[in-house]
PDB file of N, CA and C in Angstrom:
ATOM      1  N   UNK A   1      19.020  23.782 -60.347  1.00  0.00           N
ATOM      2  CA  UNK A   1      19.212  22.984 -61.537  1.00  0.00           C
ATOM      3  C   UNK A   1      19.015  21.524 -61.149  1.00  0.00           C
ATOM      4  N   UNK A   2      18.165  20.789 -61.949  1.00  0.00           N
ATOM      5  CA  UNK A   2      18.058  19.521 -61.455  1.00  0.00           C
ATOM      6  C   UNK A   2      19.162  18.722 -62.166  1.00  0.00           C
ATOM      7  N   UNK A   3      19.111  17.389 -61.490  1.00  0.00           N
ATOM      8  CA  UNK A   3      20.348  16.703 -61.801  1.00  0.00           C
ATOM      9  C   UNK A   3      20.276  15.834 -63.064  1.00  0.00           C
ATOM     10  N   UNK A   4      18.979  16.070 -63.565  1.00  0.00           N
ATOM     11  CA  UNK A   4      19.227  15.785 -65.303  1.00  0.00           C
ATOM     12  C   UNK A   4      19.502  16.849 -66.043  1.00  0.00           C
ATOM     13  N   UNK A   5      19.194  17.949 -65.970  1.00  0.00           N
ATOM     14  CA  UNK A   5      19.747  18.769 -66.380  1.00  0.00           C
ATOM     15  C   UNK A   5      21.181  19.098 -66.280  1.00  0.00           C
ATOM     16  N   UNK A   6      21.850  18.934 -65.195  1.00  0.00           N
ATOM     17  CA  UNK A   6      22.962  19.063 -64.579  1.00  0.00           C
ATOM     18  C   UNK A   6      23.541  17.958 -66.023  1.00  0.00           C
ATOM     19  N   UNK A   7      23.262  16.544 -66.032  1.00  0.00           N
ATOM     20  CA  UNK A   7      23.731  15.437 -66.619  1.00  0.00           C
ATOM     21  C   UNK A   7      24.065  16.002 -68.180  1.00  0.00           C
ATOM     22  N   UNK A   8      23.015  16.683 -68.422  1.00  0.00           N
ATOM     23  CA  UNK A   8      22.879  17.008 -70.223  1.00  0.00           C
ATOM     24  C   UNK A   8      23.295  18.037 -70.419  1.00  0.00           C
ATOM     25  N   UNK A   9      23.976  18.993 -69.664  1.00  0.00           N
ATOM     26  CA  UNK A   9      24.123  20.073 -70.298  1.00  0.00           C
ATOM     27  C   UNK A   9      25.159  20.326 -70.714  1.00  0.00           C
ATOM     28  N   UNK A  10      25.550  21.243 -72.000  1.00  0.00           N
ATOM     29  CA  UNK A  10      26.714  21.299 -72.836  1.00  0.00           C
ATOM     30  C   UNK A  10      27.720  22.152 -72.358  1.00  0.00           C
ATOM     31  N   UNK A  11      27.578  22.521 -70.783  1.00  0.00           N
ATOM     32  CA  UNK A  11      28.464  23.173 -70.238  1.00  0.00           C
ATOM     33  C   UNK A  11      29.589  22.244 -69.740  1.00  0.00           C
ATOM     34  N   UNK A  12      30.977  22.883 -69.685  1.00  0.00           N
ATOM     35  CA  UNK A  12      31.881  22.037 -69.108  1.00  0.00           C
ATOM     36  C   UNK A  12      31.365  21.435 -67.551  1.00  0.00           C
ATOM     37  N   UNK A  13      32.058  20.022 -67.313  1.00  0.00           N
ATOM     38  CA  UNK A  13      31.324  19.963 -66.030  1.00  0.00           C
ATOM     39  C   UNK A  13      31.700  20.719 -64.856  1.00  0.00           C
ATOM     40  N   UNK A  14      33.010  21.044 -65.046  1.00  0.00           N
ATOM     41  CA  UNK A  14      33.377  22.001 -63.741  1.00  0.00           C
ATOM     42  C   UNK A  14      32.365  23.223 -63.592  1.00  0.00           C
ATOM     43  N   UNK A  15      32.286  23.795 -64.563  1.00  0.00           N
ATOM     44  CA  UNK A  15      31.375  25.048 -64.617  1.00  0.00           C
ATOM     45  C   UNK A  15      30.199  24.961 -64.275  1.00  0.00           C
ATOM     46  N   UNK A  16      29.636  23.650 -64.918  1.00  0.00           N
ATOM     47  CA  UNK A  16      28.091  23.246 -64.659  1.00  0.00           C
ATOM     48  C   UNK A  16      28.274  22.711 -63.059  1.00  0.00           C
ATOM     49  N   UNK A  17      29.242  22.230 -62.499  1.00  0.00           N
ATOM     50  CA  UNK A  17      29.115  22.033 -61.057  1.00  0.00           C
ATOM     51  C   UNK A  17      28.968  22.958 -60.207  1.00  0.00           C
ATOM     52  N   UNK A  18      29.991  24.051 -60.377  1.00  0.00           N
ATOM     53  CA  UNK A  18      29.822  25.697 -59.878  1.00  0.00           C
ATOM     54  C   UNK A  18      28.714  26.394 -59.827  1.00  0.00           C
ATOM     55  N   UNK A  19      27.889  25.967 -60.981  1.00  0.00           N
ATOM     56  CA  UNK A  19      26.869  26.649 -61.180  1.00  0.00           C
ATOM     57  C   UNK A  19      25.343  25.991 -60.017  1.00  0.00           C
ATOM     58  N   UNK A  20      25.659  24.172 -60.099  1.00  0.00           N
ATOM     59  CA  UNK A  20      24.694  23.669 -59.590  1.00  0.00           C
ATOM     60  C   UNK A  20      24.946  23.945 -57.910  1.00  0.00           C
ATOM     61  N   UNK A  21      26.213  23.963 -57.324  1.00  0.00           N
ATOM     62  CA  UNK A  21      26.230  24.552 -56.025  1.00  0.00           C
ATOM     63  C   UNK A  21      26.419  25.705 -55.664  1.00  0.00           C
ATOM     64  N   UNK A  22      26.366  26.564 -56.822  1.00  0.00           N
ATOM     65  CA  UNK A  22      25.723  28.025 -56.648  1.00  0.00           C
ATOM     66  C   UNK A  22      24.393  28.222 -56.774  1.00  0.00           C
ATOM     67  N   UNK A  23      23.619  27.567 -57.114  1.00  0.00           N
ATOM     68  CA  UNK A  23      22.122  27.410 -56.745  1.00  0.00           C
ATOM     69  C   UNK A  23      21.516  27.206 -55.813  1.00  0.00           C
ATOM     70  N   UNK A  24      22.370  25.583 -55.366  1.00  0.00           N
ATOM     71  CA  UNK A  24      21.675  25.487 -53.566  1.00  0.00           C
ATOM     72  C   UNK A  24      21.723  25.809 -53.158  1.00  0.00           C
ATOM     73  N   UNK A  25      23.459  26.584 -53.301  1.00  0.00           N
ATOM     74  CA  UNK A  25      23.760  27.318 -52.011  1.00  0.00           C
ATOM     75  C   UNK A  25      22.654  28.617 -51.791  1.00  0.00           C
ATOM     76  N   UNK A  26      22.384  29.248 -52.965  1.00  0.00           N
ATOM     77  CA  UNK A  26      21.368  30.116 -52.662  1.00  0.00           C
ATOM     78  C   UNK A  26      20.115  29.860 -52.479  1.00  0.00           C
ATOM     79  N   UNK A  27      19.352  28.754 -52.674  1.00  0.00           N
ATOM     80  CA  UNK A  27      18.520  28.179 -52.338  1.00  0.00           C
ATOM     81  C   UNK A  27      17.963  27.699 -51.170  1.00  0.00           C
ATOM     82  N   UNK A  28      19.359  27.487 -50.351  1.00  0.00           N
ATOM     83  CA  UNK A  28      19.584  27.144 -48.834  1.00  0.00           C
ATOM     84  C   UNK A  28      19.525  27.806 -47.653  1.00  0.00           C
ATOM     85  N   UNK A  29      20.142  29.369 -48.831  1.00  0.00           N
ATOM     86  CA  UNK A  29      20.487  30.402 -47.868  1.00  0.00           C
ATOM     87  C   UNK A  29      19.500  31.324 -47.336  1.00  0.00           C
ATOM     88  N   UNK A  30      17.758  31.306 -48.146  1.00  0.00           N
ATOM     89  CA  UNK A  30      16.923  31.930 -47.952  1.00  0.00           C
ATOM     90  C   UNK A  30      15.829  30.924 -47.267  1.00  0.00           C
ATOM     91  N   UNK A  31      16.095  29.643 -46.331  1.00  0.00           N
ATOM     92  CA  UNK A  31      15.692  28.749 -46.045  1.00  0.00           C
ATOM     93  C   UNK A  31      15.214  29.520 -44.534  1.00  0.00           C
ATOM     94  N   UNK A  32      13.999  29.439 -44.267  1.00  0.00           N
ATOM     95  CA  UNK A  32      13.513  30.013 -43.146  1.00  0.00           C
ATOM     96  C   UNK A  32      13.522  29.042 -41.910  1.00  0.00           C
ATOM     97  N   UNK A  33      13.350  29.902 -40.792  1.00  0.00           N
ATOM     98  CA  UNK A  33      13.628  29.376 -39.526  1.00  0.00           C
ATOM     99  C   UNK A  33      12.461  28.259 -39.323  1.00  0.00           C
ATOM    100  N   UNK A  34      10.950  28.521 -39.878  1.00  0.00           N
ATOM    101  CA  UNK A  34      10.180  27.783 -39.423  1.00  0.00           C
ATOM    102  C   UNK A  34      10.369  26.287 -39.816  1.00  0.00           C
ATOM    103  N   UNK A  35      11.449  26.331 -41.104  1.00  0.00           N
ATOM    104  CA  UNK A  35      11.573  25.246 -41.656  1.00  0.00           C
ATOM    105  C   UNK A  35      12.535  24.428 -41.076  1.00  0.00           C
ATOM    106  N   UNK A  36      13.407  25.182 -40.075  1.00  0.00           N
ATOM    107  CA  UNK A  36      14.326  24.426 -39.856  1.00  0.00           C
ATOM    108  C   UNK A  36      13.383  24.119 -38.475  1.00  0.00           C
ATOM    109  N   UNK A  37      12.578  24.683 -37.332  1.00  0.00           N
ATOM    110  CA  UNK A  37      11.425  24.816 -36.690  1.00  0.00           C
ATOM    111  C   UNK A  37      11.152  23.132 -36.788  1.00  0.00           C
ATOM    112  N   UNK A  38      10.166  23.130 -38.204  1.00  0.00           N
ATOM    113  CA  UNK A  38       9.486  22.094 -38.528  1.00  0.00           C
ATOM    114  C   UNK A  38      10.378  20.653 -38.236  1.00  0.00           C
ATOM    115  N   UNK A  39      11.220  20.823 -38.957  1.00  0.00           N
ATOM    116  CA  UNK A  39      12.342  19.403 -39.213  1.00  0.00           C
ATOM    117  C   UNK A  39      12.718  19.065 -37.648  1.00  0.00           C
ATOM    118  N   UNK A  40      12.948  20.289 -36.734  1.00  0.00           N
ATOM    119  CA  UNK A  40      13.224  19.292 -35.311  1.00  0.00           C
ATOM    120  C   UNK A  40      11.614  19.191 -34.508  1.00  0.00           C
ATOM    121  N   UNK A  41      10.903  19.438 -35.455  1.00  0.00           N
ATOM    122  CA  UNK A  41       9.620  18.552 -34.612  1.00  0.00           C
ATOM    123  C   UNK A  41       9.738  17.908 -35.070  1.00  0.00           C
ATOM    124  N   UNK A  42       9.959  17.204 -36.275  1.00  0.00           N
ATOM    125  CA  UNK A  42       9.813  15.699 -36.691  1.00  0.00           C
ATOM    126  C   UNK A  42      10.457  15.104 -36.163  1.00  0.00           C
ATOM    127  N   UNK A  43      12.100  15.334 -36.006  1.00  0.00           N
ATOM    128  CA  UNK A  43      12.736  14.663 -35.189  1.00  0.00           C
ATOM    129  C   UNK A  43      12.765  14.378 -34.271  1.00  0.00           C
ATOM    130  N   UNK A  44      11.577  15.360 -33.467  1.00  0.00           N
ATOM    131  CA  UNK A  44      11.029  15.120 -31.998  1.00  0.00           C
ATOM    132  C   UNK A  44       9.995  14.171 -31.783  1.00  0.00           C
ATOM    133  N   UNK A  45       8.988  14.076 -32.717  1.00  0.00           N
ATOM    134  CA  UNK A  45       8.356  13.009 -32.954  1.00  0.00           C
ATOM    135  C   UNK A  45       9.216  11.692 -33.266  1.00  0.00           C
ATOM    136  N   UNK A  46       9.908  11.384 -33.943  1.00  0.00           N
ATOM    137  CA  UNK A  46      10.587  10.249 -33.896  1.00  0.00           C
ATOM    138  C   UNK A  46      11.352   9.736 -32.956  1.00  0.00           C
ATOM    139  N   UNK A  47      11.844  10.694 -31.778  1.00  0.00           N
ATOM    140  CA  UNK A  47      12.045   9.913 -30.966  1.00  0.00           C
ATOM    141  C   UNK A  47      10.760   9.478 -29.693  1.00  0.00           C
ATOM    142  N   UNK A  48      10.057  10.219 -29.450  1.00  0.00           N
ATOM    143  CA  UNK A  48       8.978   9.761 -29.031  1.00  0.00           C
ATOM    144  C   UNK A  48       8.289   9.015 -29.686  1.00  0.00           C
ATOM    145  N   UNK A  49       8.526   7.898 -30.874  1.00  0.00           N
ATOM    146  CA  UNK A  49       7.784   6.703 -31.645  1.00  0.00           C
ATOM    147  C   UNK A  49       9.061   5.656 -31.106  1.00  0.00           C
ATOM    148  N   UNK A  50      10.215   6.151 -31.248  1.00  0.00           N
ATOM    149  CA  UNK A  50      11.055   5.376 -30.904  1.00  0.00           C
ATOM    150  C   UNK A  50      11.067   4.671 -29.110  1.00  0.00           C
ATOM    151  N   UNK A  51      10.636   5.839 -28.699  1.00  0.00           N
ATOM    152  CA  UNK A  51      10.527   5.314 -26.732  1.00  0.00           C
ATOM    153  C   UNK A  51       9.303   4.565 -26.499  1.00  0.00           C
ATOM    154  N   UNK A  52       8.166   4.497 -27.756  1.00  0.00           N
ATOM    155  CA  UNK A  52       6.670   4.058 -27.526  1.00  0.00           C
ATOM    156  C   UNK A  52       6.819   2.857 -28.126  1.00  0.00           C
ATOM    157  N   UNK A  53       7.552   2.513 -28.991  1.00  0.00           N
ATOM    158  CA  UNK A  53       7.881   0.929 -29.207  1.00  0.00           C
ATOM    159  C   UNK A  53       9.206   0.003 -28.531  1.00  0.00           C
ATOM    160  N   UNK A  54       9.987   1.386 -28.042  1.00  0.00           N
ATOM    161  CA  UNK A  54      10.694   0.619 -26.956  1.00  0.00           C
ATOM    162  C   UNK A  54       9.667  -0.241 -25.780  1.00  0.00           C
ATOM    163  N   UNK A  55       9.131   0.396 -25.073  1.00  0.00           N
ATOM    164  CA  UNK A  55       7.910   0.261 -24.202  1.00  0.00           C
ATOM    165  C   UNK A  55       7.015  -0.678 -24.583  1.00  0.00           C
ATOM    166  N   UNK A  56       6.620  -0.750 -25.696  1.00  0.00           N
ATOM    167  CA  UNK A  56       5.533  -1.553 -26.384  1.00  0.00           C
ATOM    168  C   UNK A  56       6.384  -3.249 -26.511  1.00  0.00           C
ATOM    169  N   UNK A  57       7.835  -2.821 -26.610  1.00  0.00           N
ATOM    170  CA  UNK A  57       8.398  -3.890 -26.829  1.00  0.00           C
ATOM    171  C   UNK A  57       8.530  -5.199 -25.321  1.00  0.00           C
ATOM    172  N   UNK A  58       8.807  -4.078 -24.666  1.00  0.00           N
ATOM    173  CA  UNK A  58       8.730  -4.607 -22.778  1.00  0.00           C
ATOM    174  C   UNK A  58       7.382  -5.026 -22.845  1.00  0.00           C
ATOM    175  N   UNK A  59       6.806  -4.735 -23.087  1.00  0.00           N
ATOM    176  CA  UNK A  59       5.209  -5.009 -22.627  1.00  0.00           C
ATOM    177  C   UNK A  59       4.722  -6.290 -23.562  1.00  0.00           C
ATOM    178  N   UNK A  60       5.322  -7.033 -24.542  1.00  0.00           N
ATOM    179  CA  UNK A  60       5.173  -7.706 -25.558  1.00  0.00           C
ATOM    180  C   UNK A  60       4.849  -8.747 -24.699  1.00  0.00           C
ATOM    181  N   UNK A  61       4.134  -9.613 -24.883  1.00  0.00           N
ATOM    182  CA  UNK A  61       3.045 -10.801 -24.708  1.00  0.00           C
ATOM    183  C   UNK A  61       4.100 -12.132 -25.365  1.00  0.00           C
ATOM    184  N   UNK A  62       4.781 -11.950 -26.686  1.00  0.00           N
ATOM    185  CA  UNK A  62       4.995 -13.103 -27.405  1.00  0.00           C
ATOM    186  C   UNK A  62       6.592 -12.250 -28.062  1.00  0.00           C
ATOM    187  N   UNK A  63       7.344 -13.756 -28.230  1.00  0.00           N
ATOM    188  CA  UNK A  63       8.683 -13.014 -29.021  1.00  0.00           C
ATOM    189  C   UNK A  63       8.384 -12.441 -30.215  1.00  0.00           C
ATOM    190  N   UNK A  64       7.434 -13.012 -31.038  1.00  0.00           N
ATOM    191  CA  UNK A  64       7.513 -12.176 -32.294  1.00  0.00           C
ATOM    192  C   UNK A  64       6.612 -10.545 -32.197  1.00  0.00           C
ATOM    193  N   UNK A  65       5.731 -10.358 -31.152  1.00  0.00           N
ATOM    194  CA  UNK A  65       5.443  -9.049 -31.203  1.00  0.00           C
ATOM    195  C   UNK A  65       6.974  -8.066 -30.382  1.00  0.00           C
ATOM    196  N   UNK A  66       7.611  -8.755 -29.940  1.00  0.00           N
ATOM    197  CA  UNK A  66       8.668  -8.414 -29.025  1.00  0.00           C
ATOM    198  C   UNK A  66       9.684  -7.719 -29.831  1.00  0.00           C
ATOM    199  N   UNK A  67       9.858  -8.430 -30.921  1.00  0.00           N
ATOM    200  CA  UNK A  67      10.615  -8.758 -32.267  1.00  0.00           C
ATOM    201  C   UNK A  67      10.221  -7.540 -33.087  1.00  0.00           C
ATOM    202  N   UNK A  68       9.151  -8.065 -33.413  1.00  0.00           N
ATOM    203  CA  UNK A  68       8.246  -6.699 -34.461  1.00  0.00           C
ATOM    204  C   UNK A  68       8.575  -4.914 -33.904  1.00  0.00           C
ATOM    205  N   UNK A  69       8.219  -4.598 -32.534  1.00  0.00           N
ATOM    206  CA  UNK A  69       8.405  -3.640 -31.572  1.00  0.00           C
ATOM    207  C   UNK A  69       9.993  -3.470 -31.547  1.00  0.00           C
ATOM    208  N   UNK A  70      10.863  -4.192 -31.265  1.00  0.00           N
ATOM    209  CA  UNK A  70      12.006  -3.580 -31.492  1.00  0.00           C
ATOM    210  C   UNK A  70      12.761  -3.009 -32.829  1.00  0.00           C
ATOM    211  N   UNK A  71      12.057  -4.375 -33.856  1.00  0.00           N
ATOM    212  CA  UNK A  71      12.983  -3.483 -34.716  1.00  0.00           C
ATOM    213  C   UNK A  71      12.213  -2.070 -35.720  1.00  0.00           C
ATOM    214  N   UNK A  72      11.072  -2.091 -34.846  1.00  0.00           N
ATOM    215  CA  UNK A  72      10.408  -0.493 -35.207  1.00  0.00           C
ATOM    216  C   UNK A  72      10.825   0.262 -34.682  1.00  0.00           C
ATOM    217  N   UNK A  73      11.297  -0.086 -33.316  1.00  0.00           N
ATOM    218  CA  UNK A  73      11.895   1.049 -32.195  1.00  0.00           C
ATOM    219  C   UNK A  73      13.541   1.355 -33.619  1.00  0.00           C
ATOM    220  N   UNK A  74      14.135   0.097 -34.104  1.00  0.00           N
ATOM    221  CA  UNK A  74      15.172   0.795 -34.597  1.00  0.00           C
ATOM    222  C   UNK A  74      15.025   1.475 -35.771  1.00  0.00           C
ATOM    223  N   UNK A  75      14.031   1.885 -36.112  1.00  0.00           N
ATOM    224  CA  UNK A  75      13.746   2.019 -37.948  1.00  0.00           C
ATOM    225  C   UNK A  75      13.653   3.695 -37.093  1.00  0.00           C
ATOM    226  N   UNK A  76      12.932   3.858 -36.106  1.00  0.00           N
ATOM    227  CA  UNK A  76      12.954   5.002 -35.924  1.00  0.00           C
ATOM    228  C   UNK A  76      13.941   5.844 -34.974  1.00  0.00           C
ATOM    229  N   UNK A  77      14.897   4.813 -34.483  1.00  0.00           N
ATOM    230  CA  UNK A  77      15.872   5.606 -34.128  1.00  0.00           C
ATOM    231  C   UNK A  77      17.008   6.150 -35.308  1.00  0.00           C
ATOM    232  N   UNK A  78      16.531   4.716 -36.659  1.00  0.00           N
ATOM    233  CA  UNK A  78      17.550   5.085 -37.796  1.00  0.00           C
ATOM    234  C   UNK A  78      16.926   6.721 -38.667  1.00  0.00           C
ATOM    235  N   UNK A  79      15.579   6.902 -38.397  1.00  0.00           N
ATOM    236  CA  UNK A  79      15.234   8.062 -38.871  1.00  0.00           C
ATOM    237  C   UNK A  79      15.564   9.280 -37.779  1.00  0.00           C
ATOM    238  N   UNK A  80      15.609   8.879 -36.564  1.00  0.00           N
ATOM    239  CA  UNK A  80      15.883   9.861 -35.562  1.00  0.00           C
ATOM    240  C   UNK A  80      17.548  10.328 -36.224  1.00  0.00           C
ATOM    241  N   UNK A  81      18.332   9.728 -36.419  1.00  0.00           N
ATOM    242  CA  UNK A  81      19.690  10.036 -36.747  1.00  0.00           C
ATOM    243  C   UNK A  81      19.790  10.459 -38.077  1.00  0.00           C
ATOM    244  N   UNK A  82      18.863   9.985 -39.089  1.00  0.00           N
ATOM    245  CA  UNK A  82      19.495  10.627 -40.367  1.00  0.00           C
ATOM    246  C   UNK A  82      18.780  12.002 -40.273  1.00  0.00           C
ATOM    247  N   UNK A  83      17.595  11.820 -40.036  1.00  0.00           N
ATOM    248  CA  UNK A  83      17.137  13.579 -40.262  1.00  0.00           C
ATOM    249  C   UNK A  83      18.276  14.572 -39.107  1.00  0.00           C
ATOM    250  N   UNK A  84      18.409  13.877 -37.920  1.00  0.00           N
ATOM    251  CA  UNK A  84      19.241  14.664 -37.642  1.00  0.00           C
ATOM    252  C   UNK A  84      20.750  15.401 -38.008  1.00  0.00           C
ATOM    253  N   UNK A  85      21.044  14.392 -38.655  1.00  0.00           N
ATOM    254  CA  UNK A  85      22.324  14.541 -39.489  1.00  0.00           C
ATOM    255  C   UNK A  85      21.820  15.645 -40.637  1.00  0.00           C
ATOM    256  N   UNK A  86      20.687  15.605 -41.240  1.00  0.00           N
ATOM    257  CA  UNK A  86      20.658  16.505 -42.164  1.00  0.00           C
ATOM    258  C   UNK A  86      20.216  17.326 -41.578  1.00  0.00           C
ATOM    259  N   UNK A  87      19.226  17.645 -40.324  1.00  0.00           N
ATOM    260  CA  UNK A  87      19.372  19.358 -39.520  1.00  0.00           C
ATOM    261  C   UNK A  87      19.993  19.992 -39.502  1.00  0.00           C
ATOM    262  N   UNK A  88      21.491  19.055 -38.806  1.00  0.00           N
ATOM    263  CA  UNK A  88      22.608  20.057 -38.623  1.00  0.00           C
ATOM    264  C   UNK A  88      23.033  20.753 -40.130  1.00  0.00           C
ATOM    265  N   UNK A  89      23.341  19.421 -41.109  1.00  0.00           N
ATOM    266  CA  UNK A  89      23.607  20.307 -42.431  1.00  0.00           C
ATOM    267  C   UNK A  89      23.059  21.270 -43.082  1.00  0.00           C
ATOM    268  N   UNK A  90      21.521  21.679 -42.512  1.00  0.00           N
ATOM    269  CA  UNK A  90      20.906  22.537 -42.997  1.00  0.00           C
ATOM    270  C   UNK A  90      21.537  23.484 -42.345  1.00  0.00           C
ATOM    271  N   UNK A  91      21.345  23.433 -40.881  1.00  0.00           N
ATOM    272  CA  UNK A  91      21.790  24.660 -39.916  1.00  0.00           C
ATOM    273  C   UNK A  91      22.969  25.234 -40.269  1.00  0.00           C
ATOM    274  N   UNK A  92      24.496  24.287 -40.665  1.00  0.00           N
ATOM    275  CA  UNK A  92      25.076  24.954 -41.272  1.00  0.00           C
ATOM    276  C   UNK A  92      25.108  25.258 -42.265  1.00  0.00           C
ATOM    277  N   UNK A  93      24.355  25.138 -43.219  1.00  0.00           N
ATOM    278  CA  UNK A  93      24.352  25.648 -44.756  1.00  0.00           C
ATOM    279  C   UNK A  93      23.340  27.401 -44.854  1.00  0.00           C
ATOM    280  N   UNK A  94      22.557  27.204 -43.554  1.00  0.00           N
ATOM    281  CA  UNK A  94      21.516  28.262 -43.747  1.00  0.00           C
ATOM    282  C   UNK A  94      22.434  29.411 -42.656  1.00  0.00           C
ATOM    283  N   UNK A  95      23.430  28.915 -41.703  1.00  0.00           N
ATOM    284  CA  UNK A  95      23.869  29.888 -41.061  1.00  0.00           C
ATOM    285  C   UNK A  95      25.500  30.172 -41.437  1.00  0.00           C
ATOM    286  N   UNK A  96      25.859  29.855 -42.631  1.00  0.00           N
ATOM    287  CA  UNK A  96      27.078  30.142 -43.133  1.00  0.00           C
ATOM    288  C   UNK A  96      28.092  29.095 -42.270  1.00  0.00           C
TER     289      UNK A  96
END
């Protein structure tokens, strides 16, 4: 159920809430391995973008490429952590 639907519907909201996390939950629960597979390659890729602008950052010529390189190194350590945070929530949502 999407969450405009969720918004409009003439069901009580408790019920309509029950109902919307009785969806994901089943939605979640037929979530295949390759998918969860996929998501820690990405996350594997991001930290290997994250160690290549660490590096890139040492190697910087001038403060502002120095500058530029680090705070890419952090954009992708900030993606290294949120997808990881949502792996695990998958992992536990898909393994009870």
């Amino acid at each position: 159920m999407a969450a405009k639907e969720f918004k409009s519907c003439d069901t009580p909201p408790a019920i309509a809430w029950e109902k919307y996390i009785y969806t994901l939950d089943r939605d979640l629960t037929g979530m295949s391995d390759d998918m969860i597979k996929t998501l820690e390659e990405i996350v594997e890729a991001e930290k290997a973008m994250k160690t290549r602008f660490q590096r890139l950052a040492e190697k910087a010529d001038t403060p502002e490429m120095r500058a530029l390189f680090k705070e890419l190194a952090a954009e992708e350590q900030n993606h290294e952590r949120e997808l990881g945070e949502r792996l695990t929530a998958l992992r536990l949502l898909r393994d009870g």
